[in-house]
Protein backbone atom coordinates (compact mmCIF):
# COMPACT_ATOMS: atom_id res chain seq x y z
CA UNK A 1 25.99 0.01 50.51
CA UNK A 2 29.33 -2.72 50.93
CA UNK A 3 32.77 -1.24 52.02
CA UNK A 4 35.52 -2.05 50.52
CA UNK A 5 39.18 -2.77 51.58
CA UNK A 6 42.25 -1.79 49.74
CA UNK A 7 44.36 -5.10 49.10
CA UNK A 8 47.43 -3.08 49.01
CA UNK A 9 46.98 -0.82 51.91
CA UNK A 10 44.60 -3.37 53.76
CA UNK A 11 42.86 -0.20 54.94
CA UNK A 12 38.90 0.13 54.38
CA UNK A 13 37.06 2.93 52.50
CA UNK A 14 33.33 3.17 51.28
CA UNK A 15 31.78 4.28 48.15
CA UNK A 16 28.28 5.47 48.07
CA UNK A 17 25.11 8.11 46.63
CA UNK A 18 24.13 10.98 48.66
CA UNK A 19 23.05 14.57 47.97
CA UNK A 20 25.96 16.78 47.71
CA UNK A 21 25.82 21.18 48.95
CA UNK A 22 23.86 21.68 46.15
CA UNK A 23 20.96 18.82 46.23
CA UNK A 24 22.58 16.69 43.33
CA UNK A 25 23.09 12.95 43.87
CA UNK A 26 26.49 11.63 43.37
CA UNK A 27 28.69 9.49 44.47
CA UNK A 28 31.42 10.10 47.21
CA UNK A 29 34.05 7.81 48.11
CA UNK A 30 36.58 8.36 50.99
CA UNK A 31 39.75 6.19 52.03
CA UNK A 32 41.75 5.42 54.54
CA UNK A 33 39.75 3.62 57.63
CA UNK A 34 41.45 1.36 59.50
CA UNK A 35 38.81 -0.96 59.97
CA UNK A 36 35.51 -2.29 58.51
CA UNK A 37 33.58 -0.81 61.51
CA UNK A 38 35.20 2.58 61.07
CA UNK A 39 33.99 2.36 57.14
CA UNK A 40 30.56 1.22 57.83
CA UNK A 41 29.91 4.31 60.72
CA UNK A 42 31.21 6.78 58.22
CA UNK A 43 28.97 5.72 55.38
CA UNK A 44 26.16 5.37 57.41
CA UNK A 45 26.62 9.16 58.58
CA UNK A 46 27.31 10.45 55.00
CA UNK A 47 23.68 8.91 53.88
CA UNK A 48 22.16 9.81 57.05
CA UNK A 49 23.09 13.20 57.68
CA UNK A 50 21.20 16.10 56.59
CA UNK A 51 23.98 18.89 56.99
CA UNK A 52 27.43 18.33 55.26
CA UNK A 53 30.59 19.74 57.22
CA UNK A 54 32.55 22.34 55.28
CA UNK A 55 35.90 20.81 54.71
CA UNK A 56 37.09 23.35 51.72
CA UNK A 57 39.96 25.54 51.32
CA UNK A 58 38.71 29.40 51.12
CA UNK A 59 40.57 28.90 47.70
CA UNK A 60 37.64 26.33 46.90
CA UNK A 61 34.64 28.87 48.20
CA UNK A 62 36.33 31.98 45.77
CA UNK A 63 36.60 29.62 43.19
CA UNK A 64 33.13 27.92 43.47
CA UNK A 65 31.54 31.92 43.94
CA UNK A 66 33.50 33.55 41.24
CA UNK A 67 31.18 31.36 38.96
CA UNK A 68 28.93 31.79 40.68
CA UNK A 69 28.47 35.64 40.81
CA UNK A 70 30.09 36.39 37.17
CA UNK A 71 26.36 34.72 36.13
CA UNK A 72 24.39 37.13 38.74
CA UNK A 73 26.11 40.86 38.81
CA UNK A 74 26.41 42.94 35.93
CA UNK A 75 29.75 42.88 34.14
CA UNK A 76 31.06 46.22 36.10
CA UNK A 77 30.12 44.92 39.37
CA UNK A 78 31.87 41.84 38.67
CA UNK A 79 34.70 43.12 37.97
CA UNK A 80 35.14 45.03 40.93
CA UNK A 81 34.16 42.19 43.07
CA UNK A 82 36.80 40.55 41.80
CA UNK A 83 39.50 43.36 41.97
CA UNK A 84 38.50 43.52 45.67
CA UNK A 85 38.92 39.65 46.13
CA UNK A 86 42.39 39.46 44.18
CA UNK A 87 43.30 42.62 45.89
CA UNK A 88 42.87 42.18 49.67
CA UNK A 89 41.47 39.42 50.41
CA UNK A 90 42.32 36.17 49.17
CA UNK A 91 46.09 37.18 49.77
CA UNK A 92 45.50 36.76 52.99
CA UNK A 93 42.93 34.39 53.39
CA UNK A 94 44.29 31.54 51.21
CA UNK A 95 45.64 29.89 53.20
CA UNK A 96 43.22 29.01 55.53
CA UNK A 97 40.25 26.72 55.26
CA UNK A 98 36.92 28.25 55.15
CA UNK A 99 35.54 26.79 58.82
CA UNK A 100 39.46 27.48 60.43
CA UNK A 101 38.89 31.57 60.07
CA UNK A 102 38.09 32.83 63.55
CA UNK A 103 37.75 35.83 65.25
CA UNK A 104 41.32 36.27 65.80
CA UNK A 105 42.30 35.76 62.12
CA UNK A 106 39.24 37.78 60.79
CA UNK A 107 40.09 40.72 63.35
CA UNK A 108 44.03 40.99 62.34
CA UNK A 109 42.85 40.92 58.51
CA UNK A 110 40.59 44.26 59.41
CA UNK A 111 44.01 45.38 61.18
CA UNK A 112 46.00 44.98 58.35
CA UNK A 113 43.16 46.65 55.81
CA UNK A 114 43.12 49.56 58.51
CA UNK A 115 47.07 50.03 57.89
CA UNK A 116 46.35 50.84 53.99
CA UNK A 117 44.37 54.20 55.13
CA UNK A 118 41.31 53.09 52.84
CA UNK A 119 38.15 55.35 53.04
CA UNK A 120 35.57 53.34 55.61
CA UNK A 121 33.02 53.36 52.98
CA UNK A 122 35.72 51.30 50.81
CA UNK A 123 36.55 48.94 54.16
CA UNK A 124 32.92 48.40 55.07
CA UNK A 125 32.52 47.54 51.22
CA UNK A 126 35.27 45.11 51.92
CA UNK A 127 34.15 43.19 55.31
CA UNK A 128 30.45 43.30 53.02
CA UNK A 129 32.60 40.92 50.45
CA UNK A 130 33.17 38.98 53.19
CA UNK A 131 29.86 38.26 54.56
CA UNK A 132 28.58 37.67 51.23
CA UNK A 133 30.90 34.57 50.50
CA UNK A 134 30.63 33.61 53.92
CA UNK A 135 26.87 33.27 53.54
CA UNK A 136 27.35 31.14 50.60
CA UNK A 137 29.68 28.86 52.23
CA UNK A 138 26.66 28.56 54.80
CA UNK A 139 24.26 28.58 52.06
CA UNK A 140 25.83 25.50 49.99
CA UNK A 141 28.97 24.22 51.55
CA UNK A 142 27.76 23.51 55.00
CA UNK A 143 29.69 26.34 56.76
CA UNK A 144 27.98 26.63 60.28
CA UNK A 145 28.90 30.32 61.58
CA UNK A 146 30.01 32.96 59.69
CA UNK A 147 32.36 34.96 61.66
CA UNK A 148 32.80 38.31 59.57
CA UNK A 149 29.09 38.47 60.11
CA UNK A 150 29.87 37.68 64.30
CA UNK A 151 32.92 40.29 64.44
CA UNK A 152 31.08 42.96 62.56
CA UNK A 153 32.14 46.12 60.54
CA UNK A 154 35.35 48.00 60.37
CA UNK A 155 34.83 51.03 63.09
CA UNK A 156 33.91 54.48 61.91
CA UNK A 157 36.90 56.98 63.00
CA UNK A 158 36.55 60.53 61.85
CA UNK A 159 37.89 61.31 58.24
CA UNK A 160 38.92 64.70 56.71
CA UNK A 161 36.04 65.40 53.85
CA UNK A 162 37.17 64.36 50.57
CA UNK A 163 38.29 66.99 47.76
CA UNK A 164 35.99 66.66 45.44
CA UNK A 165 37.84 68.26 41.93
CA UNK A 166 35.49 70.46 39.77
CA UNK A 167 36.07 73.17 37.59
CA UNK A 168 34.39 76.76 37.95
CA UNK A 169 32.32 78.58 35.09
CA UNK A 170 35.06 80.64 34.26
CA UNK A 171 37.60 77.67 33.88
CA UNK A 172 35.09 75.17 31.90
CA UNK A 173 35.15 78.69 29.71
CA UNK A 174 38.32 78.74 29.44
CA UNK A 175 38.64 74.77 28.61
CA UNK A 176 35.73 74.78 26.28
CA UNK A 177 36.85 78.14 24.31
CA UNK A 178 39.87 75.96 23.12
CA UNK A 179 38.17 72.69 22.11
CA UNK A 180 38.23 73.44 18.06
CA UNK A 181 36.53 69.52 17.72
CA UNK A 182 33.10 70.47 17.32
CA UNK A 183 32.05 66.54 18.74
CA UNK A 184 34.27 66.90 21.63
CA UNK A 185 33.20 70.20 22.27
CA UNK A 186 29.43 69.24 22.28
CA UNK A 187 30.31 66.12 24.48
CA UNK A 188 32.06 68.40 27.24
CA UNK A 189 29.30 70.57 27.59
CA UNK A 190 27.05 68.23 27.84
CA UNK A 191 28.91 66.42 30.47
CA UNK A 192 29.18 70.10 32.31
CA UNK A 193 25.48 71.01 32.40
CA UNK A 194 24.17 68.06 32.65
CA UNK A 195 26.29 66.02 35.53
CA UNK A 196 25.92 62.86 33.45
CA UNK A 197 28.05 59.90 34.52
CA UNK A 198 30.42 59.34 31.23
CA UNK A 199 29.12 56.19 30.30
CA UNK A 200 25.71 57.43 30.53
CA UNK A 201 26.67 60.22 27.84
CA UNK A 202 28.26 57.69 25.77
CA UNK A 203 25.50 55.35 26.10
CA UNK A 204 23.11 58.51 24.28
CA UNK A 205 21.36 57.50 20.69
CA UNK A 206 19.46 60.28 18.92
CA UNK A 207 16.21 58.85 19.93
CA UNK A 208 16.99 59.36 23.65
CA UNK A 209 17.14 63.34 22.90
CA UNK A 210 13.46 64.22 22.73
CA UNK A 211 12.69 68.28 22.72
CA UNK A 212 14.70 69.43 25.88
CA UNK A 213 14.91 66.41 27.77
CA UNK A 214 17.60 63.56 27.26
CA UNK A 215 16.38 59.84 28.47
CA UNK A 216 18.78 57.90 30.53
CA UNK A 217 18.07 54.27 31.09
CA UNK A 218 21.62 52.92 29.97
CA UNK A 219 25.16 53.04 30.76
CA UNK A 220 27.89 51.52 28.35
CA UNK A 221 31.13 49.66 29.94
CA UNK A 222 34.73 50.67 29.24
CA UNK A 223 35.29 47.08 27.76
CA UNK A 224 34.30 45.50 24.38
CA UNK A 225 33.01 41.81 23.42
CA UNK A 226 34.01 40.40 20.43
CA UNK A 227 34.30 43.97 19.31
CA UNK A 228 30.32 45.32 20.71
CA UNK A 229 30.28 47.60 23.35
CA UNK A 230 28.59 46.18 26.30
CA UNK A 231 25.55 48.35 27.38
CA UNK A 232 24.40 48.01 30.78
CA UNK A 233 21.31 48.99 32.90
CA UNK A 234 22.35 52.53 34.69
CA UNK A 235 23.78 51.91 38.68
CA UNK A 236 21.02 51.94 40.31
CA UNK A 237 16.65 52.59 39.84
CA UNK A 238 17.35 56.50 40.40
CA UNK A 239 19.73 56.48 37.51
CA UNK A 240 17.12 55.88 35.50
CA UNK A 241 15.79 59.29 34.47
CA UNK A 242 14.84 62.38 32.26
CA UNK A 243 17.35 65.32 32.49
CA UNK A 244 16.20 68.58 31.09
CA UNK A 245 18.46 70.28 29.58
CA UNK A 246 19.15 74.34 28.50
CA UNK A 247 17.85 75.94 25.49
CA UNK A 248 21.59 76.47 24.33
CA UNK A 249 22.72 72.97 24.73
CA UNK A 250 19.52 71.97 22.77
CA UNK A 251 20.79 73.95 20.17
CA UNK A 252 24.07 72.29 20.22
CA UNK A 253 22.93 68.52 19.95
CA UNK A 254 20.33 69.75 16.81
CA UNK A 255 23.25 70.85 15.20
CA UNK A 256 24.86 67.96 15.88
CA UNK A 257 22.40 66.14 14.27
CA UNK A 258 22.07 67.77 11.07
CA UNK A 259 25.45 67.35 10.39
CA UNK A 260 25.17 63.39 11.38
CA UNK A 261 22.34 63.38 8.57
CA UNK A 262 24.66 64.03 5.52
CA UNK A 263 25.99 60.51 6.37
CA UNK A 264 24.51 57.58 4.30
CA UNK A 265 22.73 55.21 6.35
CA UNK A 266 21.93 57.59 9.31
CA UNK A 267 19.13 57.01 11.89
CA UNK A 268 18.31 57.67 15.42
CA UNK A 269 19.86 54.49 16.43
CA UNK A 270 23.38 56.05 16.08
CA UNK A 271 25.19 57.36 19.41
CA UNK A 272 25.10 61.45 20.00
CA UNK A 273 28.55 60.88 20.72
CA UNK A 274 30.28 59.22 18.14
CA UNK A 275 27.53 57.77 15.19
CA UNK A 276 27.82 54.45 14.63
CA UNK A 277 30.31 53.14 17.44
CA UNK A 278 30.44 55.70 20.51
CA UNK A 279 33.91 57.61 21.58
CA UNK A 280 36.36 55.50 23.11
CA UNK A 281 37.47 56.35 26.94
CA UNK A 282 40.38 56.53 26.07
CA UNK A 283 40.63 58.83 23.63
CA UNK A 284 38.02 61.08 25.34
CA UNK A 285 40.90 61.07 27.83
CA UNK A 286 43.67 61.89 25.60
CA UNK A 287 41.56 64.63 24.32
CA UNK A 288 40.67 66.31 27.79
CA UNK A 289 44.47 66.63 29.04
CA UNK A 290 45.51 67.72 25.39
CA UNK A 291 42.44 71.03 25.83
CA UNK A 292 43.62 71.19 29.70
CA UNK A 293 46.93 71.80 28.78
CA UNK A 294 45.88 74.30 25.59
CA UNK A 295 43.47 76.57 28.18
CA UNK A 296 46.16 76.10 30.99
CA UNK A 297 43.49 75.30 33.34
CA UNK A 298 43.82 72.37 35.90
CA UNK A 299 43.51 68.86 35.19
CA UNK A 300 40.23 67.58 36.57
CA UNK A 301 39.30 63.67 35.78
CA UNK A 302 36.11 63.36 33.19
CA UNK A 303 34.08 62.47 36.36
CA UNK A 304 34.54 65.93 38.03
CA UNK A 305 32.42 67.44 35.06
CA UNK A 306 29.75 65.53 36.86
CA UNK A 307 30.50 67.29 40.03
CA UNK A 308 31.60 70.42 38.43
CA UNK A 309 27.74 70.33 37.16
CA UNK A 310 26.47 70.08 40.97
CA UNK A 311 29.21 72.92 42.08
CA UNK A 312 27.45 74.90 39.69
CA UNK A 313 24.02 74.79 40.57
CA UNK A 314 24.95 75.01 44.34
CA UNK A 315 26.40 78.44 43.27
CA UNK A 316 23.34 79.32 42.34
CA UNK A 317 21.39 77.97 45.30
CA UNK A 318 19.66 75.26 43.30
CA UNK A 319 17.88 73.12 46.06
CA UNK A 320 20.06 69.75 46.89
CA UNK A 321 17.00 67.45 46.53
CA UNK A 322 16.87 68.84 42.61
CA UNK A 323 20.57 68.23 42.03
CA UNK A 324 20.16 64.79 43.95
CA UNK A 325 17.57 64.32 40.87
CA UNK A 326 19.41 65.67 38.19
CA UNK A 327 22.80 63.25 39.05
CA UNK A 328 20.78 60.04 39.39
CA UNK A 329 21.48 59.59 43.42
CA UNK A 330 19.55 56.91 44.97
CA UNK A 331 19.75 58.92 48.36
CA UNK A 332 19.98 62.34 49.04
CA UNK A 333 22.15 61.84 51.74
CA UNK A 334 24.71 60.56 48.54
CA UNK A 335 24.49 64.37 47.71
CA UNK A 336 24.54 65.57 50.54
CA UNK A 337 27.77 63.85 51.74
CA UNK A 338 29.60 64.66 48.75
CA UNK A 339 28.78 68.30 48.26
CA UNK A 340 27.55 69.64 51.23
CA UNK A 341 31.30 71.02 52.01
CA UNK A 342 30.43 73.30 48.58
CA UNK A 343 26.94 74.66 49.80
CA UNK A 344 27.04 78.22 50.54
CA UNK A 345 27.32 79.24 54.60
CA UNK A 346 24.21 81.26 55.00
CA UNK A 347 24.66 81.33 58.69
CA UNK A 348 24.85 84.93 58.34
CA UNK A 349 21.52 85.61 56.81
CA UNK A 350 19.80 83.28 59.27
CA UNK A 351 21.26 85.16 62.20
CA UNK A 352 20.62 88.63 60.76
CA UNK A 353 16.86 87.53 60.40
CA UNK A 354 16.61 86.50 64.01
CA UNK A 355 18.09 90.23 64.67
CA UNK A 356 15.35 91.69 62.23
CA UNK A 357 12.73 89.76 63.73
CA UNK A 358 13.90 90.69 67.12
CA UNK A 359 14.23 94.57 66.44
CA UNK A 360 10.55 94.36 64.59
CA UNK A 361 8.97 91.84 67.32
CA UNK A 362 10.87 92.78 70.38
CA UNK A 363 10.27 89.86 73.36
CA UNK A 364 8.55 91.29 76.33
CA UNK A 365 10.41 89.52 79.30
């Protein structure tokens, strides 16, 4: 294709097709050449060359990948991608173009994250970000090396387990004697002997309770759409599951029922926890500090009901590979790392059955 030169500027530019990142054929143009020659060369190389250089601001690439991952991850994951991003990243990568960030500026970013005492699981979820939109600056915008990839993790230092809040038997007692809401009461236990994840509860219709099993395939989100509550497939394929449950909770959720029955219109469509629109978070919330207070028990967070659930059958030396089950965790190891601070020491017993077997057995030496 001609170039052109500016009559004003007498400088040259071109205007021509090629494929863009993406494979689409448009048409670039680019000023500024101070002669034909120079024009001519650069247009030549545009329509020639297979692999585009990545000239964009990182501002660009988070812009370009925020639509394109709000179309691929589920709504919660997307948000929290994006919490990340605004959070601690792109303050202190804006400024830089995308193919500028070196070792040296990738390294004194992980410095700085390392100063705000973040868990490494958090940080490594972080530099994982990073790799990801790197990889799609590679993928579509020409980026040639991606250097969180080169400089690797954050390094693994030794952290103090974390607390993991849960009530005992006696306490949920105590909590539960005071809960005078017959819904709320039903929805606490269930969250208590179950280990549910809250918006698994919530997500519950009376069709999911079959005999003394609930079905879990679903999760509901904390936010609303034009006034719907957004259901969601559960976090991962191990989430998806069939919980048995105790003969007196059974009891619970069939009385539960009955009494959703006197309501016009009823059907197994409506939620366990709520009827026709499920509890709000919010209010669950409200509800929980209000009985906390009432029972004068500690205040625990809805989610330590879940791990109140696993303290409880620990107690009662339930094997770790059935409460791994029962919660939904895609790897034991999940379990184990979380709760294994809980299990009971039996290092006596195994020591005083080396000293039976010993004074039964005796070694001949």
């Amino acid at each position: 294709m001609p170039v052109y030169q500016d009559k004003k500027t007498k400088k040259w530019y071109y205007r021509a097709y090629a494929d863009d990142v993406y494979g689409n054929h448009k048409q670039f143009e680019k000023h500024g050449f101070k002669t034909k020659k120079e024009a001519t060369t650069a247009e030549s190389e545009l329509c020639t060359s297979d692999e585009k250089e990545c000239t964009i601001s990182f501002m660009e690439l988070w812009e370009d990948y925020d639509k394109y991952i709000k179309l691929k991850l589920k709504k919660q994951s997307y948000r929290k991608t994006v919490s990340k991003f605004n959070n601690h990243i792109i303050p202190y990568f804006k400024k830089y173009k995308v193919k500028s960030i070196n070792v040296s500026i990738y390294t004194k970013w992980q410095q700085e994250i390392e100063k705000k005492h973040f868990s490494h699981d958090y940080n490594s979820s972080l530099h994982s970000s990073m790799v990801t939109v790197l990889n799609y600056a590679k993928k579509f915008h020409g980026l040639k090396v991606n250097i969180a990839n080169n400089v690797g993790n954050f390094v693994k230092k030794t952290e103090l387990p974390k607390k993991v809040g849960f009530w005992t038997y006696e306490e949920f007692k105590k909590f539960i004697q005071v809960v005078k809401e017959k819904h709320y009461q039903i929805f606490f236990e269930t969250l208590y002997f179950t280990g549910l994840r809250q918006g698994e509860c919530l997500a519950l219709t009376w069709k999911d309770f079959k005999d003394n099993y609930l079905d879990i395939y679903k999760t509901i989100s904390k936010e609303q759409e034009n006034g719907q509550y957004i259901i969601n497939t559960p976090k991962t394929k191990s989430s998806i599951r069939k919980i048995k449950i105790d003969s007196h909770l059974v009891g619970l959720l069939n009385e539960l029922k009955e009494s959703y029955k006197k309501f016009e219109g009823f059907n197994d469509d409506w939620y366990i926890f709520g009827g026709i629109k499920p509890f709000a978070p919010t209010t669950i919330g409200r509800k929980k500090d209000k009985y906390c207070a009432l029972a004068g028990v500690k205040k625990i967070r809805i989610h330590d009901l879940r791990h109140s659930h696993a303290s409880l059958l620990l107690s009662f030396g339930v094997p770790i590979t059935v409460i791994s089950q029962r919660l939904g965790h895609s790897d034991i190891n999940m379990t184990l790392n979380t709760y294994s601070h809980l299990m009971p020491r039996d290092e006596d017993k195994a020591i005083n059955m080396i000293n039976d077997l010993i004074k039964c057995n005796p070694l001949i030496i």
